[in-house]
N, C-alpha and C. Protein backbone atom coordinates (compact mmCIF):
# COMPACT_ATOMS: atom_id res chain seq x y z
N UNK A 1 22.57 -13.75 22.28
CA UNK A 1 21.21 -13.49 21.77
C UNK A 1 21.08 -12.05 21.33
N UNK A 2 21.50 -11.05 21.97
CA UNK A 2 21.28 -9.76 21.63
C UNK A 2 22.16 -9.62 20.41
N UNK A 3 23.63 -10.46 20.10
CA UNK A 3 24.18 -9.61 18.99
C UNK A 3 23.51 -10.45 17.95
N UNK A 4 22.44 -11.66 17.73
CA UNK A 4 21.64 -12.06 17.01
C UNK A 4 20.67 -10.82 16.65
N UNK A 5 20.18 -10.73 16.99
CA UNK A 5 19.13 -9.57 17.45
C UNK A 5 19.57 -8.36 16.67
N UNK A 6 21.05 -8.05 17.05
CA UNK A 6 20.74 -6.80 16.45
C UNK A 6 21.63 -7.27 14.98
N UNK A 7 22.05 -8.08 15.10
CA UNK A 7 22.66 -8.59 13.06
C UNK A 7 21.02 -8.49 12.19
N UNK A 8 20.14 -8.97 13.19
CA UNK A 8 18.54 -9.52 12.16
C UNK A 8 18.91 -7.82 11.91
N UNK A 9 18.22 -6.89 12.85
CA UNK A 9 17.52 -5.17 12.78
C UNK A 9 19.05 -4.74 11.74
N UNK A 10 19.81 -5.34 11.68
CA UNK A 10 20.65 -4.43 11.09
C UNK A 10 20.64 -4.79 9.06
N UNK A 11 20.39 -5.91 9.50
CA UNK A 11 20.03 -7.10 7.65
C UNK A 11 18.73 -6.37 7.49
N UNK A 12 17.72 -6.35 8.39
CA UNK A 12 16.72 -5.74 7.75
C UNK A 12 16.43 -4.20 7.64
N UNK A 13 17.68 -3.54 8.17
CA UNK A 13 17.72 -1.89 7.85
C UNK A 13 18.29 -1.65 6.23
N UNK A 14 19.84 -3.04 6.11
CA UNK A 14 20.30 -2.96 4.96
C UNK A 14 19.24 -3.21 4.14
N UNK A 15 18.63 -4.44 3.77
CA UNK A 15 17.50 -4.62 2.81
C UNK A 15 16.67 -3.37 2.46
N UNK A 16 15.85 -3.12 3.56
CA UNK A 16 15.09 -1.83 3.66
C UNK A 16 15.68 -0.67 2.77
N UNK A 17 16.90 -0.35 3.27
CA UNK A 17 17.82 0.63 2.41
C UNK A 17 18.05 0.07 0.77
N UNK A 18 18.34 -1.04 0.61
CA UNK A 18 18.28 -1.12 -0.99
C UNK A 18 17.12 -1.26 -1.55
N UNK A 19 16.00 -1.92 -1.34
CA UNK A 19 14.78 -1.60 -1.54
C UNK A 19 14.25 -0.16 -1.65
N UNK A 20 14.84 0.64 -1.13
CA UNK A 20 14.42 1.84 -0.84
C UNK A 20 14.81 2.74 -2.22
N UNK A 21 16.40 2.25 -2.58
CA UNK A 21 16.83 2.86 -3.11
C UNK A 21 16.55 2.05 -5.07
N UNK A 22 16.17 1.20 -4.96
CA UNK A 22 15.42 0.46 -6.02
C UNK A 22 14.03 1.39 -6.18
N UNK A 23 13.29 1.84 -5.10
CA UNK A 23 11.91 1.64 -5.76
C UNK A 23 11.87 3.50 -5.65
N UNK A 24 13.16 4.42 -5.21
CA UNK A 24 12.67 5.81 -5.02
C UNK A 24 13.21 6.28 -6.62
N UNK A 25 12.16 7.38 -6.74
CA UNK A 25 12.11 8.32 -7.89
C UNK A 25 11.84 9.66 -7.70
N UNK A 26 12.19 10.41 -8.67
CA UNK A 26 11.59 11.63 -8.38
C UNK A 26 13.19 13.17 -8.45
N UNK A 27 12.65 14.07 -8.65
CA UNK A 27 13.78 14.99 -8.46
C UNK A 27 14.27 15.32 -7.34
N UNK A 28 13.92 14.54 -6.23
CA UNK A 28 14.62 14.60 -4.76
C UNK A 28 14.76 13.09 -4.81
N UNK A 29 15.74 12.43 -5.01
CA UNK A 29 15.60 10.80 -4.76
C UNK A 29 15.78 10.87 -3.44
N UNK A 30 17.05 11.52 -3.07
CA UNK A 30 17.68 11.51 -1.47
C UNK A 30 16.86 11.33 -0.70
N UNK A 31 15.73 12.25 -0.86
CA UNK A 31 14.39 12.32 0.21
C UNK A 31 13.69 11.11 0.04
N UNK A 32 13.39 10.75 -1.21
CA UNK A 32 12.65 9.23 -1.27
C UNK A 32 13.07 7.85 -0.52
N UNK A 33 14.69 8.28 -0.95
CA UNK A 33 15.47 7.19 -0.68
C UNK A 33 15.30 7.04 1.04
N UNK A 34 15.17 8.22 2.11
CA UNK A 34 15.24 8.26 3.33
C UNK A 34 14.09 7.87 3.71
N UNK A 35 12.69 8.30 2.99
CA UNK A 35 11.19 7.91 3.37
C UNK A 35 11.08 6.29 2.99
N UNK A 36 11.58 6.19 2.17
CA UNK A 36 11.53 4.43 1.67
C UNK A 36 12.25 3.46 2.26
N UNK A 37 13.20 3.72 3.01
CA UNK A 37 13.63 3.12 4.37
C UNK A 37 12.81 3.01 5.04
N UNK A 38 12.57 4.14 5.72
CA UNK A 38 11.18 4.03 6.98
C UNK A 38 10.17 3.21 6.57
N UNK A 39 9.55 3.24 5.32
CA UNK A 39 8.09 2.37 5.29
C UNK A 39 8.55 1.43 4.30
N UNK A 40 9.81 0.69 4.11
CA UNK A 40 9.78 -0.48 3.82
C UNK A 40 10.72 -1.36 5.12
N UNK A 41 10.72 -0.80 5.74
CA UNK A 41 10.69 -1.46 7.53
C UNK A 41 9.82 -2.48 7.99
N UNK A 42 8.30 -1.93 7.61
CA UNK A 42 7.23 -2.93 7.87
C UNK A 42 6.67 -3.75 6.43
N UNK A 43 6.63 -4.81 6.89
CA UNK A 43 5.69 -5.51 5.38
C UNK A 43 4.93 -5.61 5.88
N UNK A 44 4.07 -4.26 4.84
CA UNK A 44 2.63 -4.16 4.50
C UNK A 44 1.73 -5.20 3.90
N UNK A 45 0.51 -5.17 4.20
CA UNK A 45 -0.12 -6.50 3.18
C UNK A 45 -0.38 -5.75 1.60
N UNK A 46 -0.25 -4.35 1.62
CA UNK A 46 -0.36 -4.28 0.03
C UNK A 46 1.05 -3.79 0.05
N UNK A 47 1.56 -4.25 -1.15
CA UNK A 47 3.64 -3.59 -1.40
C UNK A 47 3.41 -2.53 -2.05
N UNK A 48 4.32 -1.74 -1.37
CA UNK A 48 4.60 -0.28 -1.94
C UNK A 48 5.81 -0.52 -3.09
N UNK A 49 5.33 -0.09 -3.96
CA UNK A 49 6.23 -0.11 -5.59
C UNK A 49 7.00 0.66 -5.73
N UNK A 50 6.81 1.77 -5.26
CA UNK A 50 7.57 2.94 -5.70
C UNK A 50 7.27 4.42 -4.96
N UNK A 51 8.06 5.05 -4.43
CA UNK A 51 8.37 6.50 -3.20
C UNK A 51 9.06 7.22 -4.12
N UNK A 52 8.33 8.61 -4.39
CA UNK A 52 8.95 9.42 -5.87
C UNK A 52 8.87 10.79 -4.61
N UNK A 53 9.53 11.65 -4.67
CA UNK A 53 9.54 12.66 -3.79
C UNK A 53 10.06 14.27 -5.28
N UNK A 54 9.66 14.97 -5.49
CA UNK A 54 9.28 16.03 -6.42
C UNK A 54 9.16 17.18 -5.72
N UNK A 55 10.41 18.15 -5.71
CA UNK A 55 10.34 19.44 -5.42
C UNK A 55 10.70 20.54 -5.95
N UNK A 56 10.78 21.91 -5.29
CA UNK A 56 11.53 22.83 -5.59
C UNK A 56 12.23 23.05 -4.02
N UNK A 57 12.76 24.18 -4.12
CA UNK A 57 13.46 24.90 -3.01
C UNK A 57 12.70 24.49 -1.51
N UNK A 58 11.89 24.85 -1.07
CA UNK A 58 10.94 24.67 0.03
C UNK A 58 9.73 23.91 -0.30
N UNK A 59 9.57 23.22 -1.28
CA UNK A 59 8.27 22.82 -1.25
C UNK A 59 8.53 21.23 -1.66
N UNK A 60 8.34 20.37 -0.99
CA UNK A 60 8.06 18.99 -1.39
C UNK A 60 7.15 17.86 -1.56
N UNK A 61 6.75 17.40 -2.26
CA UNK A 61 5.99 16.20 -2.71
C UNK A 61 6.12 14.89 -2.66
N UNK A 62 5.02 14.28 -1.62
CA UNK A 62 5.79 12.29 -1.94
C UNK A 62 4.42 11.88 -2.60
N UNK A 63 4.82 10.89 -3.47
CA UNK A 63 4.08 10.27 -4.60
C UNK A 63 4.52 8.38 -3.74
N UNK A 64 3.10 8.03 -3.13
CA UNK A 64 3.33 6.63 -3.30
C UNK A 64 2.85 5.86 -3.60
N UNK A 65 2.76 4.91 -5.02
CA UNK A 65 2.84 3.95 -5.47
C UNK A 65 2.20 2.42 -4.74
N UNK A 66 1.41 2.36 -5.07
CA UNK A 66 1.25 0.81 -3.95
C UNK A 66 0.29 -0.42 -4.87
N UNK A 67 0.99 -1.28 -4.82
CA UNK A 67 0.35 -2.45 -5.54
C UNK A 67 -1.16 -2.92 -4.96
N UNK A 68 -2.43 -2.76 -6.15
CA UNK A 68 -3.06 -3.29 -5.59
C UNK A 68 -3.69 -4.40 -6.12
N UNK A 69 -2.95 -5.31 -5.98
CA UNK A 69 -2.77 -7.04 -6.55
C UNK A 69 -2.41 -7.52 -5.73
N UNK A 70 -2.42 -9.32 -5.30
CA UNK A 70 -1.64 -9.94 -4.61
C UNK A 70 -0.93 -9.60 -3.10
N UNK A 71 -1.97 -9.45 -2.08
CA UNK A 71 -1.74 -8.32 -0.94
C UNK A 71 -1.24 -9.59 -0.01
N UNK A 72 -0.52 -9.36 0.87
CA UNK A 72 0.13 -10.24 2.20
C UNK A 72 -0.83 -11.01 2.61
N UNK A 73 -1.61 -10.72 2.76
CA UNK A 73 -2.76 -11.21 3.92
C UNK A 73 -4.36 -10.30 3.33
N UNK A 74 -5.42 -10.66 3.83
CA UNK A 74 -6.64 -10.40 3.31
C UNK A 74 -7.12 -8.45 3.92
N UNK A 75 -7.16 -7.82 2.61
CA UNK A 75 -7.57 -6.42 2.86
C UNK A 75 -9.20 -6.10 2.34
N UNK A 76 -9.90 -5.54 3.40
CA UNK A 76 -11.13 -4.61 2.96
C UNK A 76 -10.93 -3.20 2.87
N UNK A 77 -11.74 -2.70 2.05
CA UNK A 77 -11.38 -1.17 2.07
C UNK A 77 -11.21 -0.28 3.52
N UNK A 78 -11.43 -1.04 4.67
CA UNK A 78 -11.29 -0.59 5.97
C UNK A 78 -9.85 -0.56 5.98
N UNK A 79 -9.41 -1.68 5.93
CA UNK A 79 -8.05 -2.44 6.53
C UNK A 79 -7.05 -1.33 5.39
N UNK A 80 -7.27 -1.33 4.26
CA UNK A 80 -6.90 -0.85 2.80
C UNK A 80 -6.65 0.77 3.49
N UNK A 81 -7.58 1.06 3.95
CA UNK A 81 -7.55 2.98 4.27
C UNK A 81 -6.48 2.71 5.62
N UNK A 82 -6.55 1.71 5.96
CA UNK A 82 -5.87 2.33 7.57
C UNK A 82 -4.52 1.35 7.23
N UNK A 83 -4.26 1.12 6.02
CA UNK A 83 -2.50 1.23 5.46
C UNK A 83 -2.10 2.51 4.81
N UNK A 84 -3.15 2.74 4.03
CA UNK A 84 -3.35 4.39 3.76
C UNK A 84 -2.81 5.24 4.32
N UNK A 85 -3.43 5.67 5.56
CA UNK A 85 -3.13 6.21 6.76
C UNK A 85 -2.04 6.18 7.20
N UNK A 86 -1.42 4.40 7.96
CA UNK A 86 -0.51 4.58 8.18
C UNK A 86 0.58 4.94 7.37
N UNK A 87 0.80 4.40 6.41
CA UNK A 87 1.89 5.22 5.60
C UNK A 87 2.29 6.30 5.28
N UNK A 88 1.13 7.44 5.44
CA UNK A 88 1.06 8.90 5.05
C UNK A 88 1.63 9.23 6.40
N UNK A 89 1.25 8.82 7.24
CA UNK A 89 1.94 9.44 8.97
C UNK A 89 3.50 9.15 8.92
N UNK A 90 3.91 8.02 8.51
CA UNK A 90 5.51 7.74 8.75
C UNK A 90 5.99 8.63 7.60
N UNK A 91 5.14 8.76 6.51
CA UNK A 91 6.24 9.84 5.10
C UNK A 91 6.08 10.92 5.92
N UNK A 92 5.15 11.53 6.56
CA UNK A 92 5.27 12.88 7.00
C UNK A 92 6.03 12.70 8.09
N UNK A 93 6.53 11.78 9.12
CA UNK A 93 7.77 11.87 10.08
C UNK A 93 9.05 11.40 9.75
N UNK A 94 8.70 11.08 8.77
CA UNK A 94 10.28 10.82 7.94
C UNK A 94 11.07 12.35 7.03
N UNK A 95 10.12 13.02 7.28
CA UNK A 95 10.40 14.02 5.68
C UNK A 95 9.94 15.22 5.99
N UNK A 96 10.29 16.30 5.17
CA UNK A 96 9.39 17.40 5.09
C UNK A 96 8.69 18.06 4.21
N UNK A 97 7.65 17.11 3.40
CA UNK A 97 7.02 17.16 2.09
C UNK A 97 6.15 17.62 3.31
N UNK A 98 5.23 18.17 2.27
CA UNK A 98 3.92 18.91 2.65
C UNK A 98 2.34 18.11 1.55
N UNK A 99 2.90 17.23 1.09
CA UNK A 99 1.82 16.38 0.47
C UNK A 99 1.97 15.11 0.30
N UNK A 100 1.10 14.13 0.41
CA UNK A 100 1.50 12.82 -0.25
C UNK A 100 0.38 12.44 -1.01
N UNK A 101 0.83 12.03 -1.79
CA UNK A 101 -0.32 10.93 -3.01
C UNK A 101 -0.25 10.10 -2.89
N UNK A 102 -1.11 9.20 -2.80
CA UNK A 102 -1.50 7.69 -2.89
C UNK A 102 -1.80 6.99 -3.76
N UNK A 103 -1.54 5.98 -4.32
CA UNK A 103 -2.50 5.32 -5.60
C UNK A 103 -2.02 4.16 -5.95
N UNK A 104 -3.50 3.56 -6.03
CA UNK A 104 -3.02 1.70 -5.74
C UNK A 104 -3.54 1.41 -7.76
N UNK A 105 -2.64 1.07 -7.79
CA UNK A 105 -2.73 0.40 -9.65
C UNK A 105 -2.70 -1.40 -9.71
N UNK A 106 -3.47 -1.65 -11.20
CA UNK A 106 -3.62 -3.23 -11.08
C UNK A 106 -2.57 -3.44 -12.42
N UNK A 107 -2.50 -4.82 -12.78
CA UNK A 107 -2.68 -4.37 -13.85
C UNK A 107 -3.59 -4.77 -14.90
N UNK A 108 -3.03 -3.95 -16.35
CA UNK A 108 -4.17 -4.47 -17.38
C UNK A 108 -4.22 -6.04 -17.84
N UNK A 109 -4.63 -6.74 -18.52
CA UNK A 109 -4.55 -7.47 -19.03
C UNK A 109 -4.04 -8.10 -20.04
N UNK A 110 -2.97 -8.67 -20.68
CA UNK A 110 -1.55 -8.34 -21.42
C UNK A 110 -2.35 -8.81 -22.81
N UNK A 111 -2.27 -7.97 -23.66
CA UNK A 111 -2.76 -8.31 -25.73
C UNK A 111 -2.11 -8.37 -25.82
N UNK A 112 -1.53 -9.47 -26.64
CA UNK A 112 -0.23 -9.78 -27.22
C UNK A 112 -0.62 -8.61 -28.52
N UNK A 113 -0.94 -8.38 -29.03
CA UNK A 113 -1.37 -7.45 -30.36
C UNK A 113 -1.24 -5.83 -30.12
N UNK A 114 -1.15 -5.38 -28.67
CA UNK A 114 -1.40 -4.33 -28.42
C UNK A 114 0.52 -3.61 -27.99
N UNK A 115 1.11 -3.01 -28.81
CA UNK A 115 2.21 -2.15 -28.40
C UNK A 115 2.32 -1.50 -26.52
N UNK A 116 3.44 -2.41 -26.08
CA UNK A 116 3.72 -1.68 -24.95
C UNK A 116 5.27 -1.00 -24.52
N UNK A 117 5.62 -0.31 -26.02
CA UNK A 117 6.03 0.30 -26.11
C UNK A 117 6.71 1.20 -27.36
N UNK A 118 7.40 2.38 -27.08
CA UNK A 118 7.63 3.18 -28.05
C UNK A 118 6.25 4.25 -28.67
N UNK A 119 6.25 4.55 -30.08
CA UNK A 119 5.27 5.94 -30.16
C UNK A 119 4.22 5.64 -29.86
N UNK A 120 3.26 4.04 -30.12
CA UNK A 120 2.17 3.85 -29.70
C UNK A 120 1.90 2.98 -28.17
N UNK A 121 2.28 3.61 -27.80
CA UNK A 121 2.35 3.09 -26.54
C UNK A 121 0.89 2.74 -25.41
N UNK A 122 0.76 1.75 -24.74
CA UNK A 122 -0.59 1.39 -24.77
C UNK A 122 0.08 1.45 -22.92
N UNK A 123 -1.33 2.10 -21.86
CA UNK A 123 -0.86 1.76 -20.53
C UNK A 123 -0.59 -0.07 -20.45
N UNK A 124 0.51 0.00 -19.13
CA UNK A 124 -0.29 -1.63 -18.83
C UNK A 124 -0.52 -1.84 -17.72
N UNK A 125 -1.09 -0.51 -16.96
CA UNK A 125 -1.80 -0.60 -15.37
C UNK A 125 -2.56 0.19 -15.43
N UNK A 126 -3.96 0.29 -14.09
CA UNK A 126 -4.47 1.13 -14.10
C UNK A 126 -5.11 1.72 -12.72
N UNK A 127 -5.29 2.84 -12.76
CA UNK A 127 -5.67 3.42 -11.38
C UNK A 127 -6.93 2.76 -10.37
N UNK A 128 -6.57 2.46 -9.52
CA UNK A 128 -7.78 1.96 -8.66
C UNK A 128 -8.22 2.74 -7.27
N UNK A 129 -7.15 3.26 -6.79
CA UNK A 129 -7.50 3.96 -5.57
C UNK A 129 -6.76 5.28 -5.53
N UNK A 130 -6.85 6.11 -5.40
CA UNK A 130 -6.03 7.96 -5.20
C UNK A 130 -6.57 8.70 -3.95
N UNK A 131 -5.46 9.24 -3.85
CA UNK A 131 -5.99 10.69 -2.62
C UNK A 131 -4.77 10.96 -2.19
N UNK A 132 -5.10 12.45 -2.05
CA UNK A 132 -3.95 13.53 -1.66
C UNK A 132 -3.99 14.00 -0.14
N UNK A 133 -3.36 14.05 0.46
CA UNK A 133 -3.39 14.12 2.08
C UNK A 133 -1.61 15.68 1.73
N UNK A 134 -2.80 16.65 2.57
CA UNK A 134 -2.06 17.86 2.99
C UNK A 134 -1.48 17.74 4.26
N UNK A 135 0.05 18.10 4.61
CA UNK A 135 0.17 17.80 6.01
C UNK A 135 -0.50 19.48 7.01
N UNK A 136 -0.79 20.12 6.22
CA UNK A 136 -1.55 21.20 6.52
C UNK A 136 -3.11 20.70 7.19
N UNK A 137 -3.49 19.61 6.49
CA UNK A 137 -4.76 19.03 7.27
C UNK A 137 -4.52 18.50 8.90
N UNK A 138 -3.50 18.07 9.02
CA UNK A 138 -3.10 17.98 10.45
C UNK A 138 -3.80 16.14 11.04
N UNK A 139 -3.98 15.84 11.84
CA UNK A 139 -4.78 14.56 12.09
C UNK A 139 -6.26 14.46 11.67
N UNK A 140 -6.59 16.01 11.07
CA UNK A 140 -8.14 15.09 10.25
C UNK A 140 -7.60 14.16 9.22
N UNK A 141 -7.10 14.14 8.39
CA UNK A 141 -7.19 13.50 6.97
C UNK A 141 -7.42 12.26 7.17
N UNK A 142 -7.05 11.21 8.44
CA UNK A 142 -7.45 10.04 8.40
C UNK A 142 -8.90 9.76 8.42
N UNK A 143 -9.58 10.48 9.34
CA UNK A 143 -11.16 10.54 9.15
C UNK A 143 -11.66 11.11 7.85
N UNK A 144 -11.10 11.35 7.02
CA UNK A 144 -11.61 11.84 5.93
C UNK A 144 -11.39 10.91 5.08
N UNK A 145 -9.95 10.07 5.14
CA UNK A 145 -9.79 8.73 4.33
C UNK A 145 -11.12 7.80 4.75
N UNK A 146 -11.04 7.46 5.72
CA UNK A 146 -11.92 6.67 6.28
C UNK A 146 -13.48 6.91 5.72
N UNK A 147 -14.03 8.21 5.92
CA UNK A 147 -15.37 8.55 5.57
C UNK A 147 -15.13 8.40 3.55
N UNK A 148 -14.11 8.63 3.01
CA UNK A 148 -13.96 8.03 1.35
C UNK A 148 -13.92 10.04 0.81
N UNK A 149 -14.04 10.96 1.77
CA UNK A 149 -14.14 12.14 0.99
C UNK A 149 -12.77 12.37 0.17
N UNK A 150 -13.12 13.22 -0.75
CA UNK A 150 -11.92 13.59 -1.83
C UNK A 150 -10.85 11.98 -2.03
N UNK A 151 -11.41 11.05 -2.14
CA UNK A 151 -10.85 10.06 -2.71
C UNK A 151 -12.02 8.98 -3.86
N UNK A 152 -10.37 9.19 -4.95
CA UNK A 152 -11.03 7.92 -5.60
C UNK A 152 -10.93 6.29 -4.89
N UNK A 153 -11.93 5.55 -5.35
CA UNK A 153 -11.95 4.18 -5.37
C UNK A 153 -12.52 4.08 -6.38
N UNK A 154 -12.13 2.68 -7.56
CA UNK A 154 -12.67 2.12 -9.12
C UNK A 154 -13.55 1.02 -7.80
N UNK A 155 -14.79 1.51 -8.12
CA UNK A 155 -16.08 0.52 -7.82
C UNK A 155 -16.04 -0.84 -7.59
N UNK A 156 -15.49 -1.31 -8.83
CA UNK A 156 -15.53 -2.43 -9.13
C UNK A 156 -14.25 -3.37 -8.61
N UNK A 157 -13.43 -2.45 -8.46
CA UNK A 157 -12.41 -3.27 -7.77
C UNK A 157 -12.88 -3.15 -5.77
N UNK A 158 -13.32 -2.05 -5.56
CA UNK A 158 -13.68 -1.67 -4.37
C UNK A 158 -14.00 -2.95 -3.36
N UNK A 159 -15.22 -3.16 -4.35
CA UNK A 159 -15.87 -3.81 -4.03
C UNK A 159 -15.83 -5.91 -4.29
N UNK A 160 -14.92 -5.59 -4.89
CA UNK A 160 -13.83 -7.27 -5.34
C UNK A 160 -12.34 -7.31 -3.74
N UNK A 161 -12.75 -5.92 -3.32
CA UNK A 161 -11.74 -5.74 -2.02
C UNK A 161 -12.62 -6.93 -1.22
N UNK A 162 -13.40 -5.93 -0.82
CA UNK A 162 -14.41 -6.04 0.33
C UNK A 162 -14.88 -7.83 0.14
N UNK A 163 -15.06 -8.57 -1.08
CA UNK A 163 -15.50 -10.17 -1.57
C UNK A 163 -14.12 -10.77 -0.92
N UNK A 164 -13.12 -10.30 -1.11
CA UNK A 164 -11.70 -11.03 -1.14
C UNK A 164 -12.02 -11.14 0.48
N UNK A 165 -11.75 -10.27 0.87
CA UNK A 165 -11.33 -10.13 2.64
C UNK A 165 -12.61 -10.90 3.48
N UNK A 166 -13.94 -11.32 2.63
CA UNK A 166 -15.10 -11.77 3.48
C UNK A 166 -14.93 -13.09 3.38
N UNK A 167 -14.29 -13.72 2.23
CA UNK A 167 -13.81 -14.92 2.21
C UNK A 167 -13.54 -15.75 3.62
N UNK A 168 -12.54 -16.17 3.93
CA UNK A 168 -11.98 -16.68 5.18
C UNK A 168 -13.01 -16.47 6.07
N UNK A 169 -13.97 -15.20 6.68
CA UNK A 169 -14.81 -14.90 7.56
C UNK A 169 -15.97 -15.87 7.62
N UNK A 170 -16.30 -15.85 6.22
CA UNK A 170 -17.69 -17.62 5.61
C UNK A 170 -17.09 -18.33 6.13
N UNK A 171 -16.07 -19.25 5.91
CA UNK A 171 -15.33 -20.01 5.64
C UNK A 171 -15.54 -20.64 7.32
N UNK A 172 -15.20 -19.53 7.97
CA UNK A 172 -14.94 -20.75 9.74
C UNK A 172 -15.96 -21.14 10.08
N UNK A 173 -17.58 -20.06 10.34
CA UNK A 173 -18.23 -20.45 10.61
C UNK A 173 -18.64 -21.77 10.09
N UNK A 174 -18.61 -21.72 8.55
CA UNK A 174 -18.79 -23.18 7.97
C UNK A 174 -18.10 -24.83 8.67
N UNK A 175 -16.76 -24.33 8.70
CA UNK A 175 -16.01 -25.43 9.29
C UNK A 175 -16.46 -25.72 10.67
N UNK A 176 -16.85 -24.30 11.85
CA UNK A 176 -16.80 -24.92 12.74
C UNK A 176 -18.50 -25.94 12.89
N UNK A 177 -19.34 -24.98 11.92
CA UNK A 177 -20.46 -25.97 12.15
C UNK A 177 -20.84 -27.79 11.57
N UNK A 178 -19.64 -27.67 10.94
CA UNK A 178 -19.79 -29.36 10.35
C UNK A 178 -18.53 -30.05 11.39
N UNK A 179 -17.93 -29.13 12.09
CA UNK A 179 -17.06 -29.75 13.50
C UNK A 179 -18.24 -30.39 14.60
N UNK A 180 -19.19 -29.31 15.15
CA UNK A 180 -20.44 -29.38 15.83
C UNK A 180 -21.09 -30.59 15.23
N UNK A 181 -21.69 -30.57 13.83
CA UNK A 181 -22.24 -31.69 13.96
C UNK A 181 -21.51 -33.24 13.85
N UNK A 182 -20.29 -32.87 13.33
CA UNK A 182 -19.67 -34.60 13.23
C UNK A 182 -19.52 -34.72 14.91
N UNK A 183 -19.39 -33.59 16.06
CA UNK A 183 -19.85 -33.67 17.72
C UNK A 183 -21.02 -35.01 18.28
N UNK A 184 -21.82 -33.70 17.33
CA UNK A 184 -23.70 -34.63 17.54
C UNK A 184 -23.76 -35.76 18.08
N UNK A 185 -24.15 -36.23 19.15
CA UNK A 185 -24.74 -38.12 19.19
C UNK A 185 -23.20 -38.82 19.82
N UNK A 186 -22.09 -37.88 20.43
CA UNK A 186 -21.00 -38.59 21.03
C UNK A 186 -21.31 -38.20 22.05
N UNK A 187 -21.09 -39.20 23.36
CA UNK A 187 -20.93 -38.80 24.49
C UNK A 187 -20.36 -39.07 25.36
């Protein structure tokens, strides 16, 4: 049982590691490549796309990428900030960047008429959520994610979060009260 055990942790370190090394960018890949191990360890309910790490000599940058389409399981902007969160804590114990960026992209809607690529080049995603977390802020920045300061959210998707994730919540009460009454009048 244990050398089961550790073949799974070891298949899913390899995976982790090529995944890692698929989705890192940036003029430090090495560093990406090591942070993108660590947080593709856990499946998140939103997927991280892409770990870009950007430096000079002493100073480093992680840029992460995170899909916000098609999430594991049901996210509100609560649940949404405190993947946020966690992810910014494991890049900063994985690494020694001194910033991370966040930003969840959808995408656009595909025109067949519209160039997506070469000189006229048209986006085909777009920004929905951002924020920069200093590791100089120390353990505030999660309360600051949380309270929404110095971060974007697109409104409209925000709030298509918050519809998605209330779903299922309607949903039981409904079921269990037509359970109750098909109950009614048995005894």
């Amino acid at each position: 049982m244990l050398l089961g055990a550790a073949a799974i942790a070891f298949a899913l370190n390899s995976l982790a590691g090529l995944d890692a090394a698929e989705r890192a960018e940036g003029n430090r890949k090495a560093l990406a490549i090591a942070v993108g191990r660590v947080l593709l360890r856990t499946p998140w309910p939103a997927q991280v796309l892409k770990i870009r790490v950007d430096g000079v000599p002493r100073h480093h940058v992680a840029g992460l990428l995170i899909s916000g389409v098609k999430f594991h399981r049901a996210l509100d902007p609560a649940a949404f900030t405190a993947e946020v969160v966690a992810l910014v804590e494991q890049t900063f114990a994985a690494s020694d960047v001194e910033e991370v960026d966040v930003w969840a992209t959808v995408p656009l809607p595909y025109v067949k008429q519209l160039p997506v690529a070469g000189e006229y080049l048209r986006p085909v995603d777009r920004i929905v959520y951002g924020a920069t977390i200093l590791r100089s802020e120390g353990a505030t920045y999660a309360a600051r994610l949380q309270r929404g300061d110095d971060v974007y959210w697109d409104p409209q998707w925000r709030r298509a979060l918050g519809a998605r994730a209330a779903v299922p919540a309607r949903a039981a009460p409904r079921a269990a009260r037509q359970g109750a009454r098909a109950g009614e009048g048995q005894s």
